[in-house]
Protein backbone atom coordinates (compact mmCIF):
# COMPACT_ATOMS: atom_id res chain seq x y z
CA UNK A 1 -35.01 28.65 3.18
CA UNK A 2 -38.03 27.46 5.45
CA UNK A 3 -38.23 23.73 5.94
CA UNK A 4 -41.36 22.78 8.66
CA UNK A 5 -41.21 26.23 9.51
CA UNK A 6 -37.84 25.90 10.83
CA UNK A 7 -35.25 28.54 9.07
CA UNK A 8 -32.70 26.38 7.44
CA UNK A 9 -29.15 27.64 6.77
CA UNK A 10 -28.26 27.10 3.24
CA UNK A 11 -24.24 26.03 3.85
CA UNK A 12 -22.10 27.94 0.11
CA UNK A 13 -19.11 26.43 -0.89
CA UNK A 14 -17.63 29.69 0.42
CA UNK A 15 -18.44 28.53 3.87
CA UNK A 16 -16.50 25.30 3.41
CA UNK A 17 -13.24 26.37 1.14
CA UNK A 18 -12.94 29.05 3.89
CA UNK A 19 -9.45 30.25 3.22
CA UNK A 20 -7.69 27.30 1.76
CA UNK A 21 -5.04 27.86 -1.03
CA UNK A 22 -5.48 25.82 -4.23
CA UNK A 23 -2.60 24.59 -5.39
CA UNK A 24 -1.71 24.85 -9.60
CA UNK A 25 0.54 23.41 -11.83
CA UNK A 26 1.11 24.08 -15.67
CA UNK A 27 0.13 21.86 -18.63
CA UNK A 28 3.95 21.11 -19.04
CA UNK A 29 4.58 20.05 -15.76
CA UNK A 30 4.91 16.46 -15.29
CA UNK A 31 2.69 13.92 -14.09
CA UNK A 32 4.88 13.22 -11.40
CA UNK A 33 5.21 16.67 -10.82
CA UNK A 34 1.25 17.04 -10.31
CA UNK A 35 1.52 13.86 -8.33
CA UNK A 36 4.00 15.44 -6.18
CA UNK A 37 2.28 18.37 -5.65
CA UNK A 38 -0.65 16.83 -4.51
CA UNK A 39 1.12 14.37 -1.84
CA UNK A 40 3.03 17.34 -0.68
CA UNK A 41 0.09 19.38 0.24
CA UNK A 42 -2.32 16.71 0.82
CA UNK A 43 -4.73 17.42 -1.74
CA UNK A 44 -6.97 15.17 -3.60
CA UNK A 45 -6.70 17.71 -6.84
CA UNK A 46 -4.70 20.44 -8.44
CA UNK A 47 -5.95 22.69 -11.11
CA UNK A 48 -3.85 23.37 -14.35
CA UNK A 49 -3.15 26.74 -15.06
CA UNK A 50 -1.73 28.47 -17.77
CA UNK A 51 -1.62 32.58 -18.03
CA UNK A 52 -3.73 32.68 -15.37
CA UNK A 53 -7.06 30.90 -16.66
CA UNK A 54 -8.40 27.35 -15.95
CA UNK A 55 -7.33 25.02 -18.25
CA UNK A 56 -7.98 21.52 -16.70
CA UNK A 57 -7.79 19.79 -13.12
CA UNK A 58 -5.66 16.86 -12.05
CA UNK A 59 -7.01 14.70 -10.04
CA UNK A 60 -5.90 11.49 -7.56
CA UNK A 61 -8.44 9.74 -10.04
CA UNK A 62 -6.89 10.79 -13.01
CA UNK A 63 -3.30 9.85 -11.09
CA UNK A 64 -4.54 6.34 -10.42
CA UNK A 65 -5.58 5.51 -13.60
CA UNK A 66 -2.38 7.07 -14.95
CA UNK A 67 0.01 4.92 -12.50
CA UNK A 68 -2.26 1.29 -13.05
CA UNK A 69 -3.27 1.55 -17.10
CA UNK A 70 -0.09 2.92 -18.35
CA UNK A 71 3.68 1.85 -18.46
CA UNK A 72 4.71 5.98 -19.47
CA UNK A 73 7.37 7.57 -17.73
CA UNK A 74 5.38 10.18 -15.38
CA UNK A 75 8.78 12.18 -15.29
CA UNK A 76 8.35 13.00 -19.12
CA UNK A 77 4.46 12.94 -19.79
CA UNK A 78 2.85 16.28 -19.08
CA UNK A 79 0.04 16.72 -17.06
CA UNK A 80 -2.03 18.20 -19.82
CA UNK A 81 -2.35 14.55 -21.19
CA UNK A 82 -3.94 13.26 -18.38
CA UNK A 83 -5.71 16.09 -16.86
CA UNK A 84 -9.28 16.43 -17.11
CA UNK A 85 -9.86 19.66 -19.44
CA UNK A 86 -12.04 22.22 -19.03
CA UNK A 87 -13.46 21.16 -16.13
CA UNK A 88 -16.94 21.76 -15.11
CA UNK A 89 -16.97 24.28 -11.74
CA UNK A 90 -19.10 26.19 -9.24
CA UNK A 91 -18.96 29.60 -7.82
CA UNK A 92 -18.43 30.58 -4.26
CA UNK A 93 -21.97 31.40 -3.93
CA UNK A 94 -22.84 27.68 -5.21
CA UNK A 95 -25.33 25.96 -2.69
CA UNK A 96 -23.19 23.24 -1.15
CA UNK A 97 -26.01 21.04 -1.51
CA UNK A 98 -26.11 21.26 -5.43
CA UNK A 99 -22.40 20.96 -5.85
CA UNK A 100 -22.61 17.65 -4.33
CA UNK A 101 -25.52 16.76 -6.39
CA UNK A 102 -23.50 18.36 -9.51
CA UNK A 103 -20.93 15.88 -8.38
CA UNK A 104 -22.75 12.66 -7.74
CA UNK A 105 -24.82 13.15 -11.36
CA UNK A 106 -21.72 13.49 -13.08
CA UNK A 107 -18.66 10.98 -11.28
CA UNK A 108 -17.06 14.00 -9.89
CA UNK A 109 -15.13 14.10 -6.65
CA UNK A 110 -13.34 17.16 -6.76
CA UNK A 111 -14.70 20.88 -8.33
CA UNK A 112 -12.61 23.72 -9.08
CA UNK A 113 -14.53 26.81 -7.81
CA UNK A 114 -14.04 29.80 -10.03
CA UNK A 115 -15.03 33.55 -8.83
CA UNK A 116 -15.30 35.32 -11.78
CA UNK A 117 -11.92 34.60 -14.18
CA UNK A 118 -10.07 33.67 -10.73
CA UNK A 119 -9.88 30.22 -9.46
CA UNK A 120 -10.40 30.27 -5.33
CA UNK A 121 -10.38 26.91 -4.54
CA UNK A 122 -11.68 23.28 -5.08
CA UNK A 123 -14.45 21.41 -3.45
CA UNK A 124 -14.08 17.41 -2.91
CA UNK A 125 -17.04 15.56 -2.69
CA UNK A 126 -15.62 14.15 1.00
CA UNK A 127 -15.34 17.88 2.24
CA UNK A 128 -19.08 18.47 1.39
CA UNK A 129 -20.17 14.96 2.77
CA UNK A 130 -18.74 15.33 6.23
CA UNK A 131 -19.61 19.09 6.58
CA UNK A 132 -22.87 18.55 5.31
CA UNK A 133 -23.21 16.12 8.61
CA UNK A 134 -23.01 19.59 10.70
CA UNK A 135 -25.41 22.10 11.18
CA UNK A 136 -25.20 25.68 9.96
């Protein structure tokens, strides 16, 4: 893209998952479970998979509200119940620019990013914020 005459590097969400593993759990695993995951790892998301397709994302959103509205065990309420199903996503090749735009129209923080049937990573609204800051 030419901006000014200037040759502007359009930053893809491939440039910014760069190799990160995303990290899955199963519609029956438990909240806490999900919860668990995501601490351990340090992730604002997970995405719930079942026989290898996309079937929702769980989110430190979704975990909040679970935790503060709702007096339900989280060792015996599956994720499935709180997760956000299918989830709206973006493809490697997705301008960074108009996932965070797809985002900020829409509430989102966190996108799973699906190549073809395979799920490669999620985005967070905070990742694409600060590298946005940085030139190509």
């Amino acid at each position: 893209m030419v901006h000014g005459g200037v040759m502007v590097v359009q930053k893809t969400i491939r440039d910014i998952i760069g190799g990160l593993s995303v990290v899955c759990v199963k519609p029956g695993d438990s909240v806490r479970h999900a919860a668990r995951a995501m601490y351990e790892r340090d992730v604002g998301a997970v995405v719930v998979m079942e026989d290898g397709h996309l079937r929702g994302i769980f989110t430190e959103r979704d975990a909040l509200r679970f935790f503060a509205a709702t007096r339900r065990n989280p060792y015996v309420i599956d994720v499935s119940v709180v997760m956000t199903p299918n989830p709206v996503t973006v493809s490697p090749d997705t301008p960074a620019e108009e996932a965070r735009l797809l985002m900020l129209s829409n509430g989102f923080r966190h996108l799973p990013v699906v190549d073809g049937d395979e799920v490669v990573g999620v985005v967070s609204l905070r990742g694409l914020d600060f590298d946005s800051s940085w030139p190509g």
